[in-house]
N, C-alpha and C. Protein backbone atom coordinates (compact mmCIF):
# COMPACT_ATOMS: atom_id res chain seq x y z
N UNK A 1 28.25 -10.59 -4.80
CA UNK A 1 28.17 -11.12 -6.14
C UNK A 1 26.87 -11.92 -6.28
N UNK A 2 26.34 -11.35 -7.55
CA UNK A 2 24.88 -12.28 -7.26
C UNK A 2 25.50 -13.48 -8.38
N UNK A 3 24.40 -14.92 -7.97
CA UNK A 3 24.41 -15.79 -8.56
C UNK A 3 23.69 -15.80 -10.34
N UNK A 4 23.76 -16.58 -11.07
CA UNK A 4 23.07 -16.55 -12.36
C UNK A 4 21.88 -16.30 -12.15
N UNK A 5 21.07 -17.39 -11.18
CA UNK A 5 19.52 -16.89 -11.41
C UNK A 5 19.35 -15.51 -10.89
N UNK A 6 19.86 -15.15 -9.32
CA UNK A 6 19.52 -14.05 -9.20
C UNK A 6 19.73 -12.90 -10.22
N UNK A 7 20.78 -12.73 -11.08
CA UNK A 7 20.83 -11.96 -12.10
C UNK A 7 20.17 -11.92 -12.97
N UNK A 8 19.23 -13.23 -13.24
CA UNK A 8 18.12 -13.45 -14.41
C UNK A 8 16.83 -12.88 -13.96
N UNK A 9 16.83 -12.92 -11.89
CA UNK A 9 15.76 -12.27 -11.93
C UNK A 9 16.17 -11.11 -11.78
N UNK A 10 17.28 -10.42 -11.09
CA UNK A 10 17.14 -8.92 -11.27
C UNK A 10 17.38 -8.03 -12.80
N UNK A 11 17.29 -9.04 -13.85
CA UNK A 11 17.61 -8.59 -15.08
C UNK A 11 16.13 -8.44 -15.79
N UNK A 12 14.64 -9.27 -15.02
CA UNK A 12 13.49 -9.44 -15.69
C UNK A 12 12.95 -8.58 -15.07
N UNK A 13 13.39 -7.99 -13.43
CA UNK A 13 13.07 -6.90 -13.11
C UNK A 13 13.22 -5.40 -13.49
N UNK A 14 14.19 -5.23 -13.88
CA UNK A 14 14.57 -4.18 -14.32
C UNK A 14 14.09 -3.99 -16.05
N UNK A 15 14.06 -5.17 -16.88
CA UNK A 15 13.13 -4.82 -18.00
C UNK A 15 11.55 -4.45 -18.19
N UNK A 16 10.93 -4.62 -17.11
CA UNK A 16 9.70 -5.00 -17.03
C UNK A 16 8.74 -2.91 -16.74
N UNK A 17 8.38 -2.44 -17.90
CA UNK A 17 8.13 -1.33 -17.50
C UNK A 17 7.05 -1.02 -16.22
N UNK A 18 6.81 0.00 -16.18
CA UNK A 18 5.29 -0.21 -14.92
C UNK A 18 4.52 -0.08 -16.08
N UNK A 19 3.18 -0.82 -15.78
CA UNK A 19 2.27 -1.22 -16.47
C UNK A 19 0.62 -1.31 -15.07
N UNK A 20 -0.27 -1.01 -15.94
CA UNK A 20 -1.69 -1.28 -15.28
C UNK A 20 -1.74 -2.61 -14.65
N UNK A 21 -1.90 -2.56 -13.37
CA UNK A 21 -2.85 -3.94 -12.76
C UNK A 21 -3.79 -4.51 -13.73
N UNK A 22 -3.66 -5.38 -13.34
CA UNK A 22 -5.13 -6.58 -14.18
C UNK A 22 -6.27 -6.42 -13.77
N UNK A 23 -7.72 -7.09 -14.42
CA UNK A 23 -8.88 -7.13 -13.66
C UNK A 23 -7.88 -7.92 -12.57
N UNK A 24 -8.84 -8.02 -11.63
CA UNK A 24 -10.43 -7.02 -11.45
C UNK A 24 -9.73 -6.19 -10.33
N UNK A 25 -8.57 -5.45 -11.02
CA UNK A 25 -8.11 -4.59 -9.87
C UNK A 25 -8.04 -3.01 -10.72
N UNK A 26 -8.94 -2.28 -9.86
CA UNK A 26 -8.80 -0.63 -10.99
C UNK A 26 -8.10 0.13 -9.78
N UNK A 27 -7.42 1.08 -10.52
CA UNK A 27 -6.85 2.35 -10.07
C UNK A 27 -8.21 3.00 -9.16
N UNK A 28 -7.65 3.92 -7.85
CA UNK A 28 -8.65 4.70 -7.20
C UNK A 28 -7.59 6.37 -6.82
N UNK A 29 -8.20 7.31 -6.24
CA UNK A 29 -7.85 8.19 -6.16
C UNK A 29 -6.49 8.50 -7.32
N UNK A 30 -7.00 8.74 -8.65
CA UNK A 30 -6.14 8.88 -9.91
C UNK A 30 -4.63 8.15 -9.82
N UNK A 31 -4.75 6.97 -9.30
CA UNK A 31 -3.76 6.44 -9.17
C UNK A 31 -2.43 6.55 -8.28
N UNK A 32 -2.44 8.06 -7.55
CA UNK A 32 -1.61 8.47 -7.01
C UNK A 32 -1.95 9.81 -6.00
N UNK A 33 -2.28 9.87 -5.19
CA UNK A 33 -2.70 11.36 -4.21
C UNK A 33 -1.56 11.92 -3.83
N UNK A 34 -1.37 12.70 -3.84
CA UNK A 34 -0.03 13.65 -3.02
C UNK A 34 -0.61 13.81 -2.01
N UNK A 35 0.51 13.40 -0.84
CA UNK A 35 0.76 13.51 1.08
C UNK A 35 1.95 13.64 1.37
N UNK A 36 2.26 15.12 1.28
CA UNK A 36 3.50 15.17 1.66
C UNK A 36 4.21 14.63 2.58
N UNK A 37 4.89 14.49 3.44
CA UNK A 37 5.13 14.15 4.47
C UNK A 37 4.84 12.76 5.18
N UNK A 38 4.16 11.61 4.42
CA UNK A 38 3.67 10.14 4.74
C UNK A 38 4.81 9.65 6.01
N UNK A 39 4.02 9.04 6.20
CA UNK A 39 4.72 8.18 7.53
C UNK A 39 4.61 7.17 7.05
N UNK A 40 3.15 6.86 7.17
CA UNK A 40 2.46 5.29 7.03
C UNK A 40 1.17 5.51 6.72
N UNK A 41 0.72 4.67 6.67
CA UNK A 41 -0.89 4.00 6.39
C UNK A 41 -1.30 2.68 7.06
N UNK A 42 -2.72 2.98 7.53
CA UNK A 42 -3.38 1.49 7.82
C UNK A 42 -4.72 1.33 7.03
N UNK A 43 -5.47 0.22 7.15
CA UNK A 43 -6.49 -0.30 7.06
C UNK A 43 -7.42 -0.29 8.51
N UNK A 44 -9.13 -0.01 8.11
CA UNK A 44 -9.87 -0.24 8.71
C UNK A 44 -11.44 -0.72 8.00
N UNK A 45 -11.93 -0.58 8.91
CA UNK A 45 -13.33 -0.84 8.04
C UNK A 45 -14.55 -0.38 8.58
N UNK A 46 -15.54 0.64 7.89
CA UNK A 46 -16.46 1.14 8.30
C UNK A 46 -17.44 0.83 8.46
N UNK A 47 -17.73 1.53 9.74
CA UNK A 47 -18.50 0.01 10.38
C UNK A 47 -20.25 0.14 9.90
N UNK A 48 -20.77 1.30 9.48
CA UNK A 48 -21.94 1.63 8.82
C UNK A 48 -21.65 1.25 7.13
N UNK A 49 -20.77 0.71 6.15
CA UNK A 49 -20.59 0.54 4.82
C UNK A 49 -19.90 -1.16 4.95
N UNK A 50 -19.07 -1.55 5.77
CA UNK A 50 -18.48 -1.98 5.41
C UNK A 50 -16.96 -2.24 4.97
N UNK A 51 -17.24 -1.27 3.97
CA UNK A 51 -15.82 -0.44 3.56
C UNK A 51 -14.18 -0.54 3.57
N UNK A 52 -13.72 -0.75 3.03
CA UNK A 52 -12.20 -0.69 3.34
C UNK A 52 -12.22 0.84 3.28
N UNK A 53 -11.21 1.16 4.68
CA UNK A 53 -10.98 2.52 4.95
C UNK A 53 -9.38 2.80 5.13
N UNK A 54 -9.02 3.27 4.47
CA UNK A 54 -7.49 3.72 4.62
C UNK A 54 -6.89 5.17 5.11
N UNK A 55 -6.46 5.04 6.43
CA UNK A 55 -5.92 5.84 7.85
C UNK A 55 -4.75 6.18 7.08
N UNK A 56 -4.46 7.13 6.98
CA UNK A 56 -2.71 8.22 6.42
C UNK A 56 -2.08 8.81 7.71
N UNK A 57 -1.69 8.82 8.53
CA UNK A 57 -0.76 9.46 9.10
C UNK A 57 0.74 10.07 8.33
N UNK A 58 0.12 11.55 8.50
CA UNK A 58 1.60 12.40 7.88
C UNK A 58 2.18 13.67 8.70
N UNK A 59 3.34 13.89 8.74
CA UNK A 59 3.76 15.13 9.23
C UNK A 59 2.93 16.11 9.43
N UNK A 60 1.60 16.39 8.65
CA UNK A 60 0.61 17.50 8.28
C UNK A 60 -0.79 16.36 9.09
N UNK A 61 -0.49 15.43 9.61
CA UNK A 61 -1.86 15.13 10.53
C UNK A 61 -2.46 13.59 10.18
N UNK A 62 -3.72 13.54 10.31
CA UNK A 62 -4.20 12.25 10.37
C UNK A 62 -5.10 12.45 9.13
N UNK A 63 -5.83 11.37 7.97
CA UNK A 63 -6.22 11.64 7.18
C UNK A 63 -7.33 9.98 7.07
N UNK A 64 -8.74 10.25 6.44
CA UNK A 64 -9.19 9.07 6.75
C UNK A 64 -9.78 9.01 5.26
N UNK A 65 -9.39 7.82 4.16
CA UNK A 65 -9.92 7.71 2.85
C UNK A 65 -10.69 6.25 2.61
N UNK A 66 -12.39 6.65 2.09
CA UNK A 66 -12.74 5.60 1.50
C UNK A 66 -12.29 4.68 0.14
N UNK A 67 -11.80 3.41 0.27
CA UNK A 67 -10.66 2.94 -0.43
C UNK A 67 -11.38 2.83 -1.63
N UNK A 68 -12.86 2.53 -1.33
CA UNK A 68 -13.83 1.88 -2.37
C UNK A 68 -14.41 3.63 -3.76
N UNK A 69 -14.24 4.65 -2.99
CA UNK A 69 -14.78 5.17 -3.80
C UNK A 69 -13.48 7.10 -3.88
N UNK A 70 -12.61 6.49 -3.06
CA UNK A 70 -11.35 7.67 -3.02
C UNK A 70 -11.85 8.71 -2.16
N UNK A 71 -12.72 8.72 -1.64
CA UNK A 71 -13.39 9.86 -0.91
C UNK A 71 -12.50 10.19 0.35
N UNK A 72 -11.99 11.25 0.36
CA UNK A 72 -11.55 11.92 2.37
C UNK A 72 -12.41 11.97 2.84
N UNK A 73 -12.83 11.00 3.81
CA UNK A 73 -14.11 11.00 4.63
C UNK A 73 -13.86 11.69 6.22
N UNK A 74 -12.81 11.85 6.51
CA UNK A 74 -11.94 12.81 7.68
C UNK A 74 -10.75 12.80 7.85
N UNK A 75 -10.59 14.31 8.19
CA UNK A 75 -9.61 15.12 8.45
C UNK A 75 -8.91 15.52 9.68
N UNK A 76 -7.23 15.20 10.63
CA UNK A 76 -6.95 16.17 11.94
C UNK A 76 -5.97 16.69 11.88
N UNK A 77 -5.71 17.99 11.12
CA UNK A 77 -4.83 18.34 11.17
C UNK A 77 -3.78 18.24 12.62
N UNK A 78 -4.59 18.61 13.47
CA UNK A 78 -3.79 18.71 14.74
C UNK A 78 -4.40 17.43 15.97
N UNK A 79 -3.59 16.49 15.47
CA UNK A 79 -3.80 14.91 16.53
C UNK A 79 -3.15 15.26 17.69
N UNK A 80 -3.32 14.57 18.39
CA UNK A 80 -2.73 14.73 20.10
C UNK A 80 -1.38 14.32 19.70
N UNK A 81 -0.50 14.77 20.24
CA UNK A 81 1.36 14.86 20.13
C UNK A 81 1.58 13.31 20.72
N UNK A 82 0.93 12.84 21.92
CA UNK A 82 0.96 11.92 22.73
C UNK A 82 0.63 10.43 21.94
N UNK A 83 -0.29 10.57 20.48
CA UNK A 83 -0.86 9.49 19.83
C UNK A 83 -0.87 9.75 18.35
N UNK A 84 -0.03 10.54 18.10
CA UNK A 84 -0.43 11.21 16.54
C UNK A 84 0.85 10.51 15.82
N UNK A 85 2.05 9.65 16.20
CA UNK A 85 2.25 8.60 15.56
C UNK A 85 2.55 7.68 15.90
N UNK A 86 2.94 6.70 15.38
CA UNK A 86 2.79 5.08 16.00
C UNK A 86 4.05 4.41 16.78
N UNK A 87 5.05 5.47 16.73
CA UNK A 87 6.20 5.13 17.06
C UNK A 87 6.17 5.07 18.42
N UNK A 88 5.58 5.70 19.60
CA UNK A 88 5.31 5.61 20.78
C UNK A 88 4.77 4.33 21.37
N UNK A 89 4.20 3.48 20.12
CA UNK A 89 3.06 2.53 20.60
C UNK A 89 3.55 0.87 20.24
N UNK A 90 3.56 -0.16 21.62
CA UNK A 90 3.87 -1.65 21.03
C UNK A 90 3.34 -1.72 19.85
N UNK A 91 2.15 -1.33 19.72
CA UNK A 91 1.58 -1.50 18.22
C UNK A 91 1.19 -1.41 17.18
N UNK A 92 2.16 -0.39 17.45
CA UNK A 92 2.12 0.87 15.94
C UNK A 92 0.86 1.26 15.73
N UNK A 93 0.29 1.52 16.70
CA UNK A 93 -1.15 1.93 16.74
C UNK A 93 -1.45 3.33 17.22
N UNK A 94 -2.35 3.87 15.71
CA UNK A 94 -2.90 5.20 16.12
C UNK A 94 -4.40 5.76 16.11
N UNK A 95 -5.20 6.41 16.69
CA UNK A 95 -6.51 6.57 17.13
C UNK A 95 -7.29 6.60 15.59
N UNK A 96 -8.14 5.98 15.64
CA UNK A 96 -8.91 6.07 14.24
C UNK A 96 -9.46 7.61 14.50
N UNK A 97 -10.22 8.10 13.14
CA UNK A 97 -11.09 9.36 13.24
C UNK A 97 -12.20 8.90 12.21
N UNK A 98 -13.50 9.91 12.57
CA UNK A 98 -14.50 10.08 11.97
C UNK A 98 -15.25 8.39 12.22
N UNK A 99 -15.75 7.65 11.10
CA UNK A 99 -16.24 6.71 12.05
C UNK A 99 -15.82 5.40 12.45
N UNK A 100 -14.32 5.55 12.48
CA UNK A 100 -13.73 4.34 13.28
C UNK A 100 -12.93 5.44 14.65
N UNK A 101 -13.45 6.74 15.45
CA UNK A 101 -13.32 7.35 16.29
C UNK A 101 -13.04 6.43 17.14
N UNK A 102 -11.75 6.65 18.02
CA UNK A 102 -11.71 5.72 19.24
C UNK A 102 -11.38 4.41 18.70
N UNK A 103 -10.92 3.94 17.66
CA UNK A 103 -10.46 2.29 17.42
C UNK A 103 -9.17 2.64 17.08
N UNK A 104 -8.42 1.49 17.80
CA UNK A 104 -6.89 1.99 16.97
C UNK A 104 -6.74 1.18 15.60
N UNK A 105 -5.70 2.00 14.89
CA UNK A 105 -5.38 1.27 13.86
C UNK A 105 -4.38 1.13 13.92
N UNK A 106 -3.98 -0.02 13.23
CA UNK A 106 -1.87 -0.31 13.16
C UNK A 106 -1.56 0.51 12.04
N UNK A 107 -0.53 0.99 11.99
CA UNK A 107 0.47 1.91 11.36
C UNK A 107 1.44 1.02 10.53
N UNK A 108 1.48 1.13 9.37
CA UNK A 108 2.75 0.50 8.76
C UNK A 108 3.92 1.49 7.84
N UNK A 109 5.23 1.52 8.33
CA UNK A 109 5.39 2.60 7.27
C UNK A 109 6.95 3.10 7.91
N UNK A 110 6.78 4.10 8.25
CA UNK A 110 8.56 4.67 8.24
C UNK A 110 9.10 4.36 9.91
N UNK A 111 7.55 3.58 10.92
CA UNK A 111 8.57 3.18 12.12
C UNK A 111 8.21 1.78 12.25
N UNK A 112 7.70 1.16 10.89
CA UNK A 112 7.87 -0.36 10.90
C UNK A 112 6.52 -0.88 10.75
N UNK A 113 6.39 -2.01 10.90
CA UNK A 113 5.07 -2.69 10.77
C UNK A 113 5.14 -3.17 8.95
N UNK A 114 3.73 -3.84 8.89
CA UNK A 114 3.41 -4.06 7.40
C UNK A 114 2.24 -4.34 6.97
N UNK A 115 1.92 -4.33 5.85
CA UNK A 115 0.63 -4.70 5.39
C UNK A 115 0.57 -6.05 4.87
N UNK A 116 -0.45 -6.77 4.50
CA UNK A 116 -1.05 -8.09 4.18
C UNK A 116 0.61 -8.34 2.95
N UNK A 117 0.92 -9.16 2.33
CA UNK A 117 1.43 -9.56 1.26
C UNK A 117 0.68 -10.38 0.25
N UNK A 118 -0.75 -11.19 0.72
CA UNK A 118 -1.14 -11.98 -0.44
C UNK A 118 -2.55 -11.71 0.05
N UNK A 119 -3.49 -11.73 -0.47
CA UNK A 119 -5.08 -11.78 -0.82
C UNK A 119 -5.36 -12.65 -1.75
N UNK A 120 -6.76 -13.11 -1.05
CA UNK A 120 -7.56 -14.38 -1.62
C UNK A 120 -7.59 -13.89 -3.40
N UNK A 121 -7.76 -15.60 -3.83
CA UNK A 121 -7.42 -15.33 -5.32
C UNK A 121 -6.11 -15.94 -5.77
N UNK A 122 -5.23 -16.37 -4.84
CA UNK A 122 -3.91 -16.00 -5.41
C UNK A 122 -2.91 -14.76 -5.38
N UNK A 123 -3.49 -13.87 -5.33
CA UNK A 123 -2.51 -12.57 -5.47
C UNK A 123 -1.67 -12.55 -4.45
N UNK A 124 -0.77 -12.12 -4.84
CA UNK A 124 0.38 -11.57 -3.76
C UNK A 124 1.48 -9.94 -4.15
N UNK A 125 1.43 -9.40 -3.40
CA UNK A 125 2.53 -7.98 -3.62
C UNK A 125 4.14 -8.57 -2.81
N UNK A 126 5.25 -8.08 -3.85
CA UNK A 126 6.11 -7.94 -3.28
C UNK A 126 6.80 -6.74 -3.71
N UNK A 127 7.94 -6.26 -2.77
CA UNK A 127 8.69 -5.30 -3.36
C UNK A 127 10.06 -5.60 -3.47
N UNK A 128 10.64 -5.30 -4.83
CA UNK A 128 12.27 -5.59 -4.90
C UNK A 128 12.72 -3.98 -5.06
N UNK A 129 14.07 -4.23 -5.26
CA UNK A 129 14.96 -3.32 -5.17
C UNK A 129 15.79 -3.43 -5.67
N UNK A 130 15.85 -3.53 -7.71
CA UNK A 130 17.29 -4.16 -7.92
C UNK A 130 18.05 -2.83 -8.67
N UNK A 131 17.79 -1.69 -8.37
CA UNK A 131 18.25 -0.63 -8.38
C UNK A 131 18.17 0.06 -6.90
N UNK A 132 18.52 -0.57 -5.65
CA UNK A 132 18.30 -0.03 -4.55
C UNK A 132 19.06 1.30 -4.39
N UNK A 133 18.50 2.78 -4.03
CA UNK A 133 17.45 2.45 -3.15
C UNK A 133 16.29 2.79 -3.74
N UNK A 134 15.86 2.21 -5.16
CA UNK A 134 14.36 2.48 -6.07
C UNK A 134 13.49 1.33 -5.42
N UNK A 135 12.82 1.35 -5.23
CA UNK A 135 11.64 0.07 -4.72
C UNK A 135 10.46 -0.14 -6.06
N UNK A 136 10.51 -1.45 -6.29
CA UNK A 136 9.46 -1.15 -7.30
C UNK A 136 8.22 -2.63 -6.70
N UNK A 137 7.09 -2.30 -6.81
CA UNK A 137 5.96 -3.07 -6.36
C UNK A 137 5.55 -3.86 -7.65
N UNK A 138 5.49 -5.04 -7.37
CA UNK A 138 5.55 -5.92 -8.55
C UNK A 138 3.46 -7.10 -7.84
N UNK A 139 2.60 -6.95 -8.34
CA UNK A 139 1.54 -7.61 -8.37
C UNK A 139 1.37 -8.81 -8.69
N UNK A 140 1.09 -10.05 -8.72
CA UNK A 140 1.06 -11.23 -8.99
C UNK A 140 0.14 -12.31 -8.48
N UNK A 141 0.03 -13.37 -9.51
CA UNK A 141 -0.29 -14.43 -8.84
C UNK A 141 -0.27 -15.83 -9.76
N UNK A 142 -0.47 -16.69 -9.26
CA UNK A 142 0.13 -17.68 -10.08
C UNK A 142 1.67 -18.01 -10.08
N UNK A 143 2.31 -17.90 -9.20
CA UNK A 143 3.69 -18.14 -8.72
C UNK A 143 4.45 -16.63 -9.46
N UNK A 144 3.53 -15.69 -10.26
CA UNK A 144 4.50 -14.45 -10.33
C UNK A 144 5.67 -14.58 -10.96
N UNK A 145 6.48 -13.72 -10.68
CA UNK A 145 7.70 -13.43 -10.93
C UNK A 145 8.41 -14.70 -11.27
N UNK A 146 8.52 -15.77 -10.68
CA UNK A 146 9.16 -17.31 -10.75
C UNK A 146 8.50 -17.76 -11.68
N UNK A 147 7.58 -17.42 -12.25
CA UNK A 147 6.89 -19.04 -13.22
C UNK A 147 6.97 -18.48 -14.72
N UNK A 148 6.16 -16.88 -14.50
CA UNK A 148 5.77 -16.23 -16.01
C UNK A 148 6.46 -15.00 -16.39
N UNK A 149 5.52 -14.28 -17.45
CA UNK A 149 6.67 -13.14 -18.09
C UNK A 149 5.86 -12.15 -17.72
N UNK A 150 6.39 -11.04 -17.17
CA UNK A 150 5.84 -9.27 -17.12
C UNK A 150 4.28 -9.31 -17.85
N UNK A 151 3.11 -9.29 -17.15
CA UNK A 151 1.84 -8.18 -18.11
C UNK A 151 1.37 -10.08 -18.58
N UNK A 152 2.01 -11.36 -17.69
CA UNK A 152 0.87 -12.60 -17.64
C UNK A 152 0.62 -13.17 -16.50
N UNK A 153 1.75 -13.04 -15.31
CA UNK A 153 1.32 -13.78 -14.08
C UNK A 153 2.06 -12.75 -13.46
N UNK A 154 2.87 -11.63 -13.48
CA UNK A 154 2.87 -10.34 -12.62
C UNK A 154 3.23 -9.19 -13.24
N UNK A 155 2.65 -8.24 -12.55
CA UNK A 155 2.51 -6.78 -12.80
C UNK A 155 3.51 -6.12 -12.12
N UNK A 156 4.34 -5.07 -13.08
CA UNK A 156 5.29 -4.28 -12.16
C UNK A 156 4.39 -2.98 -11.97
N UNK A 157 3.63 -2.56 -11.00
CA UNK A 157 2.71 -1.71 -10.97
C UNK A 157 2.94 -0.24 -10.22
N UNK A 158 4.23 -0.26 -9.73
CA UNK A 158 4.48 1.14 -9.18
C UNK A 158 6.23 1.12 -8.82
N UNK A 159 6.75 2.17 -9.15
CA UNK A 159 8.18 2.34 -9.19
C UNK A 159 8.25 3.26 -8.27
N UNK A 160 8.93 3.33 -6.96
CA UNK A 160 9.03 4.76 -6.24
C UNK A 160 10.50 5.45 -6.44
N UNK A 161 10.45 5.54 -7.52
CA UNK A 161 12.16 6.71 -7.77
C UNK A 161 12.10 7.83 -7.41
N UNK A 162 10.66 7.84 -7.26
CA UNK A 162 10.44 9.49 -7.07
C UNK A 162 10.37 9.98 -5.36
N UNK A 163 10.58 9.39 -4.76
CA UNK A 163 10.61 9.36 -2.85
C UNK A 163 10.57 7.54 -2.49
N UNK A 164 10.50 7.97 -1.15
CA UNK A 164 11.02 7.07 -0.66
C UNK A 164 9.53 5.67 -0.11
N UNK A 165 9.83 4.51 -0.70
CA UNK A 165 8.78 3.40 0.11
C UNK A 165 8.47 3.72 1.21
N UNK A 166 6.91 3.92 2.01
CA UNK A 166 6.52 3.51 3.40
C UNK A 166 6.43 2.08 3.52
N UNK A 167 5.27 1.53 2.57
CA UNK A 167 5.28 0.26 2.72
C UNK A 167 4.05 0.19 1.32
N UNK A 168 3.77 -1.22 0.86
CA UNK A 168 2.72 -1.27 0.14
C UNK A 168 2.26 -2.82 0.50
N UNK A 169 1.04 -2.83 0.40
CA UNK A 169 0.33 -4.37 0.62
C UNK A 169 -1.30 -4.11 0.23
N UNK A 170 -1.77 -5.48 0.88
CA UNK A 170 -3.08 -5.55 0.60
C UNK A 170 -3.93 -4.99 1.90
N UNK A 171 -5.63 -4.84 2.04
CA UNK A 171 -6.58 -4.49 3.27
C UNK A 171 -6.30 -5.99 3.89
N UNK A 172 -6.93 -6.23 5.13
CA UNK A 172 -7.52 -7.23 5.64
C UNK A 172 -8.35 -8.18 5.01
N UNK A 173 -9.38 -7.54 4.05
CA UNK A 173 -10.81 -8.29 3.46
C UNK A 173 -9.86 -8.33 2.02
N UNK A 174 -8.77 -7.94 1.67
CA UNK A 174 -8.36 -8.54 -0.14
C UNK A 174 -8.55 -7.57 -0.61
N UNK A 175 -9.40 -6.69 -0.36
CA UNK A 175 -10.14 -5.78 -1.54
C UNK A 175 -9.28 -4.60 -1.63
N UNK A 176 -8.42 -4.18 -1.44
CA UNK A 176 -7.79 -2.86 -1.96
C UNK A 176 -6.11 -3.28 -1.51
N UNK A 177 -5.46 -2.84 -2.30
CA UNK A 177 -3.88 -2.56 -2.30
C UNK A 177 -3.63 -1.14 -2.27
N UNK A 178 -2.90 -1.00 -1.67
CA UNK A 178 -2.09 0.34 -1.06
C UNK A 178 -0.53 0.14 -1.27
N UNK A 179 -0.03 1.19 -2.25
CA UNK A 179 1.52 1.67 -1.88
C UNK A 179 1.90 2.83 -1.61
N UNK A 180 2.28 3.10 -0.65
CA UNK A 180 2.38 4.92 0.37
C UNK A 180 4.22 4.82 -0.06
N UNK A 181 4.41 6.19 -0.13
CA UNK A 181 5.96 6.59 -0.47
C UNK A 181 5.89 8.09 0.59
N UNK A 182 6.53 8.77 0.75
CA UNK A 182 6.77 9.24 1.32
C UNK A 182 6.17 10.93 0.84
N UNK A 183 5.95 10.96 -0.52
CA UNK A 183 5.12 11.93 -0.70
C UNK A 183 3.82 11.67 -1.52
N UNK A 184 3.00 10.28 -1.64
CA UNK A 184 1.58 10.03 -1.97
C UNK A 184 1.47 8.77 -1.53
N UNK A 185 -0.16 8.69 -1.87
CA UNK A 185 -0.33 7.23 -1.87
C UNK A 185 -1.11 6.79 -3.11
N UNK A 186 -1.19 5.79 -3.49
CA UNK A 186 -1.68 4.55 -4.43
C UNK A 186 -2.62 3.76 -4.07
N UNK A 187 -3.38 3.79 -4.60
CA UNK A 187 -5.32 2.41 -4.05
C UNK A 187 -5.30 1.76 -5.40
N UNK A 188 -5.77 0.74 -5.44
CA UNK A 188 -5.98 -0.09 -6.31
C UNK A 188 -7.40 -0.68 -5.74
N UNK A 189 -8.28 -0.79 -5.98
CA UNK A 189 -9.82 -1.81 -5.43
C UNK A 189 -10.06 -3.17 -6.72
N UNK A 190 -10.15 -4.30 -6.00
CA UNK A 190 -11.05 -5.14 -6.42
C UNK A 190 -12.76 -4.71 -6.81
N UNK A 191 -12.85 -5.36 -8.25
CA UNK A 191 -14.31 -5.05 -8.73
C UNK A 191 -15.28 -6.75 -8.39
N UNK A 192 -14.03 -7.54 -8.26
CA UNK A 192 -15.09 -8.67 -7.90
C UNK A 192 -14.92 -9.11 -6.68
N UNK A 193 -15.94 -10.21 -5.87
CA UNK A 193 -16.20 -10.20 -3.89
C UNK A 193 -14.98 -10.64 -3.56
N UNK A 194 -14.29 -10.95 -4.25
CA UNK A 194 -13.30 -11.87 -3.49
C UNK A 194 -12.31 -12.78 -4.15
């Protein structure tokens, strides 16, 4: 039995349509890529750009995307059986490709782990579930969900009814949000440093 408030918030959740992120956060790869088969996703960073780089591990292989401009910058279909997912590893860690070759990355997604929850600025991602098992990714900052109303201090920015949550969060450096489901993923990039 939920309590009053909790019902007030799972009642502001469930009104709240999905709606666009705010500056200075834009949509990347059309908002949504199809990957069939997702596991997880990590973060890295390229080490000639800079870059936030986002690692896909899926049933169909390893996949390496520039976060900043949506680009597949590499492709394996066929990873070593021994390292090709993270579930084998204390640390959910799987071999980078192309030019984070040889670095591991952590894995977050269908055998655990997670991504950032808040980036500089204020922002923070959470995910509720008040239609479980729908997950919906709600954006914020400024105390969010607790202080203000839908589309002023948080964004309900992605609903996964359509498959199932891996995980969604922020990079390391702030600059890109990621929500992976089980058949795409979602980028969001910061337009300002920080």
């Amino acid at each position: 039995m939920l309590t009053e408030y909790q019902q007030r918030l799972r009642d502001r959740c469930l009104a709240a349509p999905v709606m666009p992120a705010p500056e200075p956060w834009h949509p990347m790869l059309d908002n949504s890529t199809p990957i069939g088969g997702l596991l997880g996703i990590g973060f890295a960073t390229d080490p000639g750009t800079g870059h936030d780089l986002v690692m896909v591990v899926s049933t169909d292989g390893h996949g390496l995307f520039d976060a900043s401009t949506g680009e597949k910058i590499a492709r394996d279909r066929d990873p070593d059986p021994e390292t090709g997912t993270p579930d084998g590893h204390p640390d959910l860690g799987c071999p980078g490709l192309g030019p984070i070759a040889g670095v591991p990355v952590r894995i977050a997604g269908l055998f655990g782990g997670g991504l950032h929850t808040t980036a500089s600025g204020g922002w923070s991602v959470t995910v509720v579930s008040p239609e479980w098992p729908h997950h919906r990714v709600l954006l914020s900052t400024d105390g969010g969900l607790h202080k203000g109303q839908a589309g002023e201090t948080w964004w309900h920015i992605f609903d996964a009814d359509h498959s199932e949550l891996r995980t969604a969060g922020f990079s390391p450096s702030g600059r890109t949000l990621a929500v992976a489901t089980s058949s795409d993923l979602s980028l969001w990039t910061r337009r300002d440093a920080h």
